[in-house]
C-alpha atoms as a PDB file:
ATOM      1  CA  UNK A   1     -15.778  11.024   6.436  1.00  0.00           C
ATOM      2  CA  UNK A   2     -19.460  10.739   7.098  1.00  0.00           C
ATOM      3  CA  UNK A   3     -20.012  14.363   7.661  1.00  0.00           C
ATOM      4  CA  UNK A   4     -18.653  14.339   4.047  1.00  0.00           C
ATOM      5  CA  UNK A   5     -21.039  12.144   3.024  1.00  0.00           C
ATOM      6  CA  UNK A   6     -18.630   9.877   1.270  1.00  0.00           C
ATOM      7  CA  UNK A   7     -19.747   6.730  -0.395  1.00  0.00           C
ATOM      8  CA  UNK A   8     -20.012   3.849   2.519  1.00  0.00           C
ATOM      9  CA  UNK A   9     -17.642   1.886   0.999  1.00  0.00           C
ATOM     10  CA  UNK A  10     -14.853   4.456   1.028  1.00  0.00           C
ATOM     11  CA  UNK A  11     -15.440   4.979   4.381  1.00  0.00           C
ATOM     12  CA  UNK A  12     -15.550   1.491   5.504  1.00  0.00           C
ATOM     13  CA  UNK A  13     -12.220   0.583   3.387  1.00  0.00           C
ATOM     14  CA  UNK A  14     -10.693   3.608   5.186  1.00  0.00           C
ATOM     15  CA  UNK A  15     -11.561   2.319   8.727  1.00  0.00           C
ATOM     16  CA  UNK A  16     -10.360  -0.717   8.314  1.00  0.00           C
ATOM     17  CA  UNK A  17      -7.766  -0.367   6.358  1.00  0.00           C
ATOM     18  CA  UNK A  18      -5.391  -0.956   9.604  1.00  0.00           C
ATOM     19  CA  UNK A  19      -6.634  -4.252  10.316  1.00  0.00           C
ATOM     20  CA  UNK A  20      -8.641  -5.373   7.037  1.00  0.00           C
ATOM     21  CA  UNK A  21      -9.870  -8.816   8.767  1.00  0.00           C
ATOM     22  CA  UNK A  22     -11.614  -7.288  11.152  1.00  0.00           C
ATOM     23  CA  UNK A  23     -14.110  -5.507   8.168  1.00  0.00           C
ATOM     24  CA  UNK A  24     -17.707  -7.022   7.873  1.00  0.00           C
ATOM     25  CA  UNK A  25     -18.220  -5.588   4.194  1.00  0.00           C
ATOM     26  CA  UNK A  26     -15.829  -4.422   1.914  1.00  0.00           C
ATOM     27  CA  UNK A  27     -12.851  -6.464   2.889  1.00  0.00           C
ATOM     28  CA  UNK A  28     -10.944  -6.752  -0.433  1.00  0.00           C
ATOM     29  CA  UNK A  29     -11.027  -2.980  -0.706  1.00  0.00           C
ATOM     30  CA  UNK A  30      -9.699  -2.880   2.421  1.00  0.00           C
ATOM     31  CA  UNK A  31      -7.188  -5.818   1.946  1.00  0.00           C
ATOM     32  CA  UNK A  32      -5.899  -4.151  -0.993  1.00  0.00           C
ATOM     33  CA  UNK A  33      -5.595  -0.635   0.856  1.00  0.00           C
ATOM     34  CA  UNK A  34      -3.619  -2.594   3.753  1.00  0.00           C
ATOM     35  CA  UNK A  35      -1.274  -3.991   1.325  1.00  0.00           C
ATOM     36  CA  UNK A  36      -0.514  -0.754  -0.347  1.00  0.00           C
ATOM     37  CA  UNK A  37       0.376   1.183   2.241  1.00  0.00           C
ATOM     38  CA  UNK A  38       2.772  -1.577   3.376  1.00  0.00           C
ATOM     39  CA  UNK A  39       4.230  -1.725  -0.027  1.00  0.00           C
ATOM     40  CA  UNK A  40       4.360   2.314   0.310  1.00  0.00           C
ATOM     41  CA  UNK A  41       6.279   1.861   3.547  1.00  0.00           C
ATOM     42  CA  UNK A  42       8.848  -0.282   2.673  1.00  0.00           C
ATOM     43  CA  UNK A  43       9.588   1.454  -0.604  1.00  0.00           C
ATOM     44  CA  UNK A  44       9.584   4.823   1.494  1.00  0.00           C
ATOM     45  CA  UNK A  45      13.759   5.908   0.671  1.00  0.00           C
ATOM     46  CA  UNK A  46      13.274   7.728   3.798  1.00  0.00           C
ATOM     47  CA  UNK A  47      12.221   5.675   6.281  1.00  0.00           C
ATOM     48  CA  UNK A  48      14.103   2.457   7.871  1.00  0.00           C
ATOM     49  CA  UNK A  49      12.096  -0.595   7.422  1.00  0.00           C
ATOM     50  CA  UNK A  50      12.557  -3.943   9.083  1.00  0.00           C
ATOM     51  CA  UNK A  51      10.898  -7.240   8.215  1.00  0.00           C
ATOM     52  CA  UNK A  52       7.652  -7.585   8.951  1.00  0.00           C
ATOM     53  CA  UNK A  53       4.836 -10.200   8.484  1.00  0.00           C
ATOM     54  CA  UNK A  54       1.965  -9.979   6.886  1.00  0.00           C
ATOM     55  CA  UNK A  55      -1.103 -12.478   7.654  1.00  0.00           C
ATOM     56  CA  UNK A  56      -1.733 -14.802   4.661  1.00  0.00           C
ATOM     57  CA  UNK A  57      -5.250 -14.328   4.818  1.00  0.00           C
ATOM     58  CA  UNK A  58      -4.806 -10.794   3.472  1.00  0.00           C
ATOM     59  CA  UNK A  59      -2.789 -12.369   0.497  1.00  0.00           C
ATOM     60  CA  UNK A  60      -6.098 -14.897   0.400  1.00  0.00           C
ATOM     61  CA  UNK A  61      -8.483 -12.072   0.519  1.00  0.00           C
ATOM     62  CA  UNK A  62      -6.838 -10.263  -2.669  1.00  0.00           C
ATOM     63  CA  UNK A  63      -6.182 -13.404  -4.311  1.00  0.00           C
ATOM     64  CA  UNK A  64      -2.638 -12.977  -4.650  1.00  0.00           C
ATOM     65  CA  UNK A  65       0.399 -14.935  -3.632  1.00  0.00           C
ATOM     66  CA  UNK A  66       2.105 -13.368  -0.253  1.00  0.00           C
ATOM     67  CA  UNK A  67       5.499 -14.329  -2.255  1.00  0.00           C
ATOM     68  CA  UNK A  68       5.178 -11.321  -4.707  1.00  0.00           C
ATOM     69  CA  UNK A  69       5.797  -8.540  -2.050  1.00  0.00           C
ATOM     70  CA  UNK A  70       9.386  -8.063  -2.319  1.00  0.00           C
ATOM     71  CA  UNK A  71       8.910  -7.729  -6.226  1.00  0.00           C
ATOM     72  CA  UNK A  72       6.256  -5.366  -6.246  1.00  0.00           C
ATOM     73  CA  UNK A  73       8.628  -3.468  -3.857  1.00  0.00           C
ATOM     74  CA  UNK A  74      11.253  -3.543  -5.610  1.00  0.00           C
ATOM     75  CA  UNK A  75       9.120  -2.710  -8.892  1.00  0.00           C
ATOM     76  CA  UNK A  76       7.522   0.044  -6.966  1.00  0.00           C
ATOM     77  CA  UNK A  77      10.904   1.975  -6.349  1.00  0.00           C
ATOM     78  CA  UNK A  78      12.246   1.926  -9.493  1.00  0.00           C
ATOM     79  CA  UNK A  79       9.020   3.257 -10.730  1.00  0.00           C
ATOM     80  CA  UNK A  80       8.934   5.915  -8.350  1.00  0.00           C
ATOM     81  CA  UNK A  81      12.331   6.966  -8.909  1.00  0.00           C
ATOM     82  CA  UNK A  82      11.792   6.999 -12.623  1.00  0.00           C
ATOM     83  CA  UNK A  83       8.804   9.490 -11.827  1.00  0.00           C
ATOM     84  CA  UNK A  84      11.079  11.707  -9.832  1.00  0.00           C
ATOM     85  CA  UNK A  85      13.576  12.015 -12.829  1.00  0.00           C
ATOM     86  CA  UNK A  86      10.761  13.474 -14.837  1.00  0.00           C
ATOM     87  CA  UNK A  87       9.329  15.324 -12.767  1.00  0.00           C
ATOM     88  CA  UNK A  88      12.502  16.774 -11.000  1.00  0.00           C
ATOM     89  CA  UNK A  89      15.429  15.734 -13.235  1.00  0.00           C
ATOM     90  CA  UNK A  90      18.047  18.290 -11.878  1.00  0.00           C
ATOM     91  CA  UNK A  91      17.125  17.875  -8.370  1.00  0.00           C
ATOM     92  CA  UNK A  92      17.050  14.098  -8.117  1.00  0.00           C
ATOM     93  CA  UNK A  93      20.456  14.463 -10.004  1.00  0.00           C
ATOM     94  CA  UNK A  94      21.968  16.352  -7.365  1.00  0.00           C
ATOM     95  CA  UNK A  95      21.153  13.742  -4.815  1.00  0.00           C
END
């Protein structure tokens, strides 16, 4: 990303993404990147997902209460599906 010369702050939210704690500078973007992807993940049809926890300070970081994940989730998928009907109505049909 640096031989791209991308902005500092996308690269640092992209580095630490994984483990958003750990970032010096930028740690909201990167707290907010972490808890996408997890919201991705468990919304992901394909994919099995088990429980998992999350560390409150990420929740603290964003300023949002841990308690809304299974919402947003659930929020997420029916959003996503209702994208897919657009998008491929006689395919998602089928399924």
């Amino acid at each position: 990303m640096h031989t791209w010369d991308l902005p500092e702050g996308l690269q640092q939210t992209t580095l630490h993404h994984v483990d958003p704690l750990n970032a010096e500078q930028y740690m909201l973007e990167a707290s907010i990147v972490h808890i996408a992807k997890q919201v991705s993940r468990m919304t992901d049809q394909d994919q099995v997902t088990d429980a998992f926890v999350m560390d409150d300070q990420i929740w603290q970081v964003v300023g949002l209460d841990s308690g809304i994940f299974d919402s947003v989730c659930d929020e997420t998928q029916r959003k996503t599906a209702q994208a897919l009907d657009l998008l491929f109505p006689r395919t998602r049909q089928s399924a």
